[in-house]
Protein backbone atom coordinates (compact mmCIF):
# COMPACT_ATOMS: atom_id res chain seq x y z
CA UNK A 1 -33.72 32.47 4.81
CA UNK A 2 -30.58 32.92 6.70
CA UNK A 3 -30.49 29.08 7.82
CA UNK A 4 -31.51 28.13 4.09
CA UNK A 5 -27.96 30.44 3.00
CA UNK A 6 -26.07 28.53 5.84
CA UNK A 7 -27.21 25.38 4.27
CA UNK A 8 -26.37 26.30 0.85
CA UNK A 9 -22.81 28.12 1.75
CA UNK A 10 -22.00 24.76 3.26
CA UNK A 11 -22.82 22.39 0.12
CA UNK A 12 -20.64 25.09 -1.79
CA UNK A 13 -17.82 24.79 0.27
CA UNK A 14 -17.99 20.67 0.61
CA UNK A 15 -18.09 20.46 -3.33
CA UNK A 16 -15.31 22.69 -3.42
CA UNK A 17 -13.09 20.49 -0.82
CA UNK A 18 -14.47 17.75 -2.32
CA UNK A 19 -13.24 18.45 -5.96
CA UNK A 20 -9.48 19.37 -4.30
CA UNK A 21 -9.50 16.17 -2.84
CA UNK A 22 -10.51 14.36 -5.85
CA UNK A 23 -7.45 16.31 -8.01
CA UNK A 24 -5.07 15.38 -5.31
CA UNK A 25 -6.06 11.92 -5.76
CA UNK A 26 -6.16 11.63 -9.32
CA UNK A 27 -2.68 13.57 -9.11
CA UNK A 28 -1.15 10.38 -7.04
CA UNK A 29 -2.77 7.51 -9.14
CA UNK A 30 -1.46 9.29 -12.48
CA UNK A 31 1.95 9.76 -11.13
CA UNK A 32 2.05 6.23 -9.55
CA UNK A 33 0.69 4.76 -12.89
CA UNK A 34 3.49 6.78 -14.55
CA UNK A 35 6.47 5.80 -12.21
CA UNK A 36 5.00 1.86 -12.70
CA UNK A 37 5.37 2.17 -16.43
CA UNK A 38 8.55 3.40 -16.67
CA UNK A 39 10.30 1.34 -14.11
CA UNK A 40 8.80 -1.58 -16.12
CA UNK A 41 10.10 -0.02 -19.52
CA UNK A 42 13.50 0.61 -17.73
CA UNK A 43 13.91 -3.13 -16.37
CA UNK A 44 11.92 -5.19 -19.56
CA UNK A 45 12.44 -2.92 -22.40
CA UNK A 46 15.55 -0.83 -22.22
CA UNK A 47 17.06 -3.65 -19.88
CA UNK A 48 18.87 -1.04 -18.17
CA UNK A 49 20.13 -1.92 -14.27
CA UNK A 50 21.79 1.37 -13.64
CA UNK A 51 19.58 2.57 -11.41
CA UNK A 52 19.25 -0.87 -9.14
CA UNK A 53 23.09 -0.95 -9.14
CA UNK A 54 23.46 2.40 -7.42
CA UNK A 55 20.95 1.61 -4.68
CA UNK A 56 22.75 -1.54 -4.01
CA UNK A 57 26.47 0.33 -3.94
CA UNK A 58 24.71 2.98 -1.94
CA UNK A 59 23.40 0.48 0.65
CA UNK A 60 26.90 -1.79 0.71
CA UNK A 61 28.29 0.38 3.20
CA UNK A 62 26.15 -0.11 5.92
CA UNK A 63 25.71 -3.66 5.70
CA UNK A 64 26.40 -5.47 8.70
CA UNK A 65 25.04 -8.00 11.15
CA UNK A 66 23.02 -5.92 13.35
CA UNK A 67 21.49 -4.04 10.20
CA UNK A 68 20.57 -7.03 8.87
CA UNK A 69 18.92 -8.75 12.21
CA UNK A 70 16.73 -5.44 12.27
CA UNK A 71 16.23 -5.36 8.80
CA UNK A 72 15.37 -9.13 8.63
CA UNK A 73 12.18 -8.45 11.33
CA UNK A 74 10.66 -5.83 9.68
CA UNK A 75 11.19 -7.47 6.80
CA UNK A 76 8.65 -10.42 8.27
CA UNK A 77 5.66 -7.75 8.65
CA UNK A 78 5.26 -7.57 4.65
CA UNK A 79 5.25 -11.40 4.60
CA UNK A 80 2.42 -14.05 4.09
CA UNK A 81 3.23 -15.60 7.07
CA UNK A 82 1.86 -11.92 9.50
CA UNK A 83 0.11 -10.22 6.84
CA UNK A 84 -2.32 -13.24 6.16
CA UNK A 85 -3.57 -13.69 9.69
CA UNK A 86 -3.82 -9.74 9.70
CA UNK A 87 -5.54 -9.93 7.02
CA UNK A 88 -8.45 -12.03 8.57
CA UNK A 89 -8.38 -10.11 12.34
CA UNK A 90 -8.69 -7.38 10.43
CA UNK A 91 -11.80 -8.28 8.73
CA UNK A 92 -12.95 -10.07 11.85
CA UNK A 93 -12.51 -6.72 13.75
CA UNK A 94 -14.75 -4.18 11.06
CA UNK A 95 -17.14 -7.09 10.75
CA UNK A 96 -18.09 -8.17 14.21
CA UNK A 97 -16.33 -5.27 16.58
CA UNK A 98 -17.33 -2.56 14.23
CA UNK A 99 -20.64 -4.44 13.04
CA UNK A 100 -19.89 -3.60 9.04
CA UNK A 101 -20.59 -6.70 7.10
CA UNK A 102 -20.62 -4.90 4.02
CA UNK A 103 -16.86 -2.99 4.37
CA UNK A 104 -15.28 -6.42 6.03
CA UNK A 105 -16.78 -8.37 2.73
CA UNK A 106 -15.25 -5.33 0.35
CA UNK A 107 -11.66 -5.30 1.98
CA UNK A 108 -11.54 -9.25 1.89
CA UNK A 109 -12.43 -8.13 -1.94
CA UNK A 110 -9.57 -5.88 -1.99
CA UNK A 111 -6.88 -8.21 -0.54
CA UNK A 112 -7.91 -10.84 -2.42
CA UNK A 113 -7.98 -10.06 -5.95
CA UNK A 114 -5.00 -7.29 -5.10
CA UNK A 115 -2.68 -10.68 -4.62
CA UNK A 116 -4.14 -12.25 -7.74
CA UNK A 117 -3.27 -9.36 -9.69
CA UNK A 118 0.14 -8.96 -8.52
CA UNK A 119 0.57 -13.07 -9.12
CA UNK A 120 -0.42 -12.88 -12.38
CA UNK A 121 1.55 -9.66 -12.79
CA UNK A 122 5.01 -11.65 -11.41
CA UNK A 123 4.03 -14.62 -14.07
CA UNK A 124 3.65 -12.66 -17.24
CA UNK A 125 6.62 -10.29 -16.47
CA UNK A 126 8.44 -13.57 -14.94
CA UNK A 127 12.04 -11.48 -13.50
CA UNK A 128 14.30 -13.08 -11.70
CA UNK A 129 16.02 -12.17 -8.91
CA UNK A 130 18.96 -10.86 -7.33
CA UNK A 131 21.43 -13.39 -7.40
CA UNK A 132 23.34 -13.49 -3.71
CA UNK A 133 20.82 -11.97 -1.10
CA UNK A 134 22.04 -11.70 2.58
CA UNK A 135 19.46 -14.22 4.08
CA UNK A 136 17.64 -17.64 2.50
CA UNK A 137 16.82 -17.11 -0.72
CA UNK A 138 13.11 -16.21 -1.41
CA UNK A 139 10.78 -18.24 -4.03
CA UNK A 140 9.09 -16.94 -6.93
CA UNK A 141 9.85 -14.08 -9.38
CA UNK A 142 10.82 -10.49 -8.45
CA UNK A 143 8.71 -7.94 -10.30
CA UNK A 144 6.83 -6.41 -8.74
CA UNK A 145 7.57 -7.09 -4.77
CA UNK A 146 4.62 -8.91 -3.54
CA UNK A 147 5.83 -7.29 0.14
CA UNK A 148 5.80 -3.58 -1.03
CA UNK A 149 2.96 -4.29 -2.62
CA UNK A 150 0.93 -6.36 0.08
CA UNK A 151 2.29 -3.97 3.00
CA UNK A 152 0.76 -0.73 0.82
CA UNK A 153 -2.23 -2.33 0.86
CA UNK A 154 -2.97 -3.95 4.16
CA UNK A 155 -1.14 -1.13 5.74
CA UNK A 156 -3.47 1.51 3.25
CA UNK A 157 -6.24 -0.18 4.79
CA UNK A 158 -5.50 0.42 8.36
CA UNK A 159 -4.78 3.98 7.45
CA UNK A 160 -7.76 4.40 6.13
CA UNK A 161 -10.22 2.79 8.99
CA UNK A 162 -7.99 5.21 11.35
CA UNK A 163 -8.22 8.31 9.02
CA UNK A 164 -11.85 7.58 9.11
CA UNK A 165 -12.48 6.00 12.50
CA UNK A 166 -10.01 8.23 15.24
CA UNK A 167 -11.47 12.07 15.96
CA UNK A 168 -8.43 13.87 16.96
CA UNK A 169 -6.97 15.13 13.54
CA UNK A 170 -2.89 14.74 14.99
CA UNK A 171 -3.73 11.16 16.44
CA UNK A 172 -5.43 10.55 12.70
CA UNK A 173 -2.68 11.84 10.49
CA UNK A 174 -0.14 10.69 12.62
CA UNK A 175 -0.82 7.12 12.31
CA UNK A 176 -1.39 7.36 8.79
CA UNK A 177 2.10 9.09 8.15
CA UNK A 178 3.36 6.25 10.98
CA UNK A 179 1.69 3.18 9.04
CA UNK A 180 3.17 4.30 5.27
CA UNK A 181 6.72 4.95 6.63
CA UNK A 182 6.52 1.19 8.00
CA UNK A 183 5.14 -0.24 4.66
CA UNK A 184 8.00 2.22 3.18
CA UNK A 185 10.82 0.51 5.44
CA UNK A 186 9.61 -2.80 4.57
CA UNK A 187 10.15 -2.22 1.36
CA UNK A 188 13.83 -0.74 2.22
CA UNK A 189 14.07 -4.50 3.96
CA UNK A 190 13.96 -5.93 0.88
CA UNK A 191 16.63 -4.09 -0.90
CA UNK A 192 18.92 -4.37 1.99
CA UNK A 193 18.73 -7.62 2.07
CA UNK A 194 18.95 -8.24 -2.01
CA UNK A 195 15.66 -10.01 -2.11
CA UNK A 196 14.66 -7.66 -4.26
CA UNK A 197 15.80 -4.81 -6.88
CA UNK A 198 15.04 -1.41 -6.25
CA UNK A 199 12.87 -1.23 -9.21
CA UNK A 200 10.68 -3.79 -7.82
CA UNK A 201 9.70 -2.12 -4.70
CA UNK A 202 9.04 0.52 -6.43
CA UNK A 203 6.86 -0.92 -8.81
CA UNK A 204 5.27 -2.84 -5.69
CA UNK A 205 4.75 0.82 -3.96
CA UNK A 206 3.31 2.28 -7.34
CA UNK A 207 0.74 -0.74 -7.72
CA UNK A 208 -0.28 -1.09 -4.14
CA UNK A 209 -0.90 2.81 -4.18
CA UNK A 210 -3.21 2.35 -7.63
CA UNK A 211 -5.02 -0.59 -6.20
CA UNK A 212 -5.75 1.16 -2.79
CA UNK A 213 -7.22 3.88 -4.80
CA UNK A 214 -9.00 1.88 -7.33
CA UNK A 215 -10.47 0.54 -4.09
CA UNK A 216 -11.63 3.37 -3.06
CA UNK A 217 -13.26 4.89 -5.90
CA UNK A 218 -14.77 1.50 -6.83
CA UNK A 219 -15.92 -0.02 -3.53
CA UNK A 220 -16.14 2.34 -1.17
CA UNK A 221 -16.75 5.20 -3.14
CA UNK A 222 -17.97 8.52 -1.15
CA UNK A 223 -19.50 6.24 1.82
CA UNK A 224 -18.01 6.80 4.84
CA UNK A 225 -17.39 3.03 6.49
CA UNK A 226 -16.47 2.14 10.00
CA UNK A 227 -18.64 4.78 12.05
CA UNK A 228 -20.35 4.26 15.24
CA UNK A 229 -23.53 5.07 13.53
CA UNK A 230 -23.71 1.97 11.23
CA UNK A 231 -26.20 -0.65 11.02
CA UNK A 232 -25.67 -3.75 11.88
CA UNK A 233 -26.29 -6.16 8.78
């Protein structure tokens, strides 16, 4: 009887930190979907730049070459040309290091139709932009930023094999507040360096955010992935 009461004390109390969890949750993707819609309505419908001009007259004063050297290499750890190659150790790494066909298969899923999304997103909404940036002007349309949005993601995804894979709760949530600052300055690196509006990185935060947490509830739902117990497939 006493074990049985154990047992049943500790369902109780997993449902109950499960259902905070799930609020918490729910309580970022409806905030994110929320700051996503309005910076949209603020840029296509009211057509109102207010808010991207005082981030850039904010920013002017501490423009200068050495700013923009450092800001121009963290800038290239959002971009295609690291994130892709990432991308694919990544998978390599939870599929044959990890031995988890199944996860490596779902977040090639999640990168993949995450940049068709945010393609077709940049197409249909079709913003240009800013007109003089500091560096070589980039290709493509503006809204939202493909880096915020890519970095959110891929670096969401390490976050969450760490958060899931590392023991020591510090060492965990350290590197998961460590890996969203960096996606958050690489997003910074685009402002600075008028590649992109404001508005767009935000939107690119918001989205990347949503899609990491569609991801979750959709593919990997209440599994727990990248364990030492796992079979190999």
């Amino acid at each position: 009887m006493r074990k049985q009461h154990y047992y049943s004390l500790w369902i109780r109390n997993y449902i109950k930190q499960l259902s905070s969890s799930l609020l918490v949750l729910a309580g970022i993707f409806a905030t994110c979907l929320l700051v996503l819609y309005q910076m949209a309505d603020m840029v296509f419908e009211d057509k109102d730049t207010a808010f991207d001009d005082h981030i850039f007259a904010f920013i002017a004063p501490y423009i200068n070459a050495g700013n923009t050297a450092f800001m121009q290499a963290v800038t290239f750890f959002g971009s295609a040309q690291f994130l892709l190659p990432a991308s694919v150790l990544l998978i390599v790494y939870v599929r044959w290091i990890k031995k988890q066909p199944v996860d490596a298969l779902k977040i090639a899923a999640v990168s993949v139709t995450g940049t068709a999304v945010l393609f077709l997103l940049k197409f249909i909404l079709q913003r240009q932009r800013p007109l003089a940036p500091l560096i070589a002007r980039a290709h493509g349309y503006s809204f939202p930023s493909g880096h915020s949005f890519s970095s959110v993601v891929f670096y969401g995804m390490l976050a969450y094999i760490g958060y899931r894979f590392i023991k020591t709760n510090w060492l965990k949530w350290g590197l998961f507040a460590a890996l969203f600052l960096f996606a958050a300055l690489i997003g910074f690196s685009r402002i600075y360096l008028k590649l992109h509006y404001a508005s767009d990185v935000v939107a690119g935060f918001c989205l990347g955010i949503i899609w990491l947490l569609l991801a979750k509830w959709l593919l990997f739902g209440r599994a727990k992935p990248f364990t030492e117990k796992a079979t190999v497939g």
